[in-house]
Protein backbone atom coordinates (compact mmCIF):
# COMPACT_ATOMS: atom_id res chain seq x y z
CA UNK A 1 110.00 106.59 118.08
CA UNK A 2 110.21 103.20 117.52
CA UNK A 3 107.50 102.24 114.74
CA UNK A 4 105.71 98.35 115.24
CA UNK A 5 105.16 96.60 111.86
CA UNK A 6 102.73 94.18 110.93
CA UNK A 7 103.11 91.93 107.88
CA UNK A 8 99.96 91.51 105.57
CA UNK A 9 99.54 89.17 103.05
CA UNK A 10 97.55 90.57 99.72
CA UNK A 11 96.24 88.80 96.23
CA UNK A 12 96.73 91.90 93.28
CA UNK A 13 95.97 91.17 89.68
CA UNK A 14 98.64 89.72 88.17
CA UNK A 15 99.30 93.04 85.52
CA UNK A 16 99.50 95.54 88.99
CA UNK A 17 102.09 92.74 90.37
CA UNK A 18 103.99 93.03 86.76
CA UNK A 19 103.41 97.17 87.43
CA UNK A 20 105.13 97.15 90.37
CA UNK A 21 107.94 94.70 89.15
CA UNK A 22 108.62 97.30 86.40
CA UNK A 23 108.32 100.10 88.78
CA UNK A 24 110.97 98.66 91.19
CA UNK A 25 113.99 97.90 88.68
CA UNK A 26 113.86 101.53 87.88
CA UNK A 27 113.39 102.88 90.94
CA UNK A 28 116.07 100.96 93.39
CA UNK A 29 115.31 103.16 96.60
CA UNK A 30 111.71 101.73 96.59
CA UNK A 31 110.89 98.31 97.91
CA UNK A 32 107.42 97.03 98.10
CA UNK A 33 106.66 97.62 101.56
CA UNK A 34 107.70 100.91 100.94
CA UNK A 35 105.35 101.19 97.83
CA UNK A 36 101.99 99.07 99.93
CA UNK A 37 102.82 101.45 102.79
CA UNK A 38 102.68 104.89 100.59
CA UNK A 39 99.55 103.77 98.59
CA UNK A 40 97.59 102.42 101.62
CA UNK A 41 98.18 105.90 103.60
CA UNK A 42 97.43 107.65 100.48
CA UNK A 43 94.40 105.94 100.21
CA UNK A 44 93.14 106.52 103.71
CA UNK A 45 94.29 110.09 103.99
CA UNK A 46 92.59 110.30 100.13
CA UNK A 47 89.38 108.71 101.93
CA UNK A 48 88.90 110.63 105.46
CA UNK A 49 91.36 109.14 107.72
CA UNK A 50 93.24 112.58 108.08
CA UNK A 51 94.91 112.23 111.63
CA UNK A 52 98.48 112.88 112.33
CA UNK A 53 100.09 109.66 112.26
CA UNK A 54 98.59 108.89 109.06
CA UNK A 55 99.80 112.17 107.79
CA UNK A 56 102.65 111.35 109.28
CA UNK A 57 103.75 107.73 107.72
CA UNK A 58 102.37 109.09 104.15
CA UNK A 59 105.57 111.71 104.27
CA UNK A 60 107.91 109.56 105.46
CA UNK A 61 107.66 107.08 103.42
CA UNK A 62 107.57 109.17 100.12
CA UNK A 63 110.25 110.73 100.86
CA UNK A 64 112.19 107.38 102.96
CA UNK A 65 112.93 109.37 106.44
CA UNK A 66 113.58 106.95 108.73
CA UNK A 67 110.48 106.05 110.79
């Protein structure tokens, strides 16, 4: 299945950006998008948006299948 991206662009506090910075040189298997795309399903799986494909991307991208 062939997955369509869409790039967003997002203003975070400058001490999450410096999070994630930190987060990323110790963790070189994560990129950003991966990070943005595990939080946001998280977040909308966390908040009632339980269907399948959000189910789905949440997995995959914790634990980097290939989409």
């Amino acid at each position: 299945m062939n997955a369509t991206t869409i790039s967003i662009l997002a203003e975070i506090p400058e001490e999450l950006h410096e999070s994630l910075k930190r987060f990323l040189e110790t963790h070189p298997t994560w990129d950003q998008d991966r990070v943005f795309c595990a939080a946001l399903s998280l977040f909308l799986l966390q908040n009632g948006q339980s269907d399948r494909n959000t189910s789905r991307i949440y997995l995959n991208t914790l634990f980097d299948y290939a989409a």
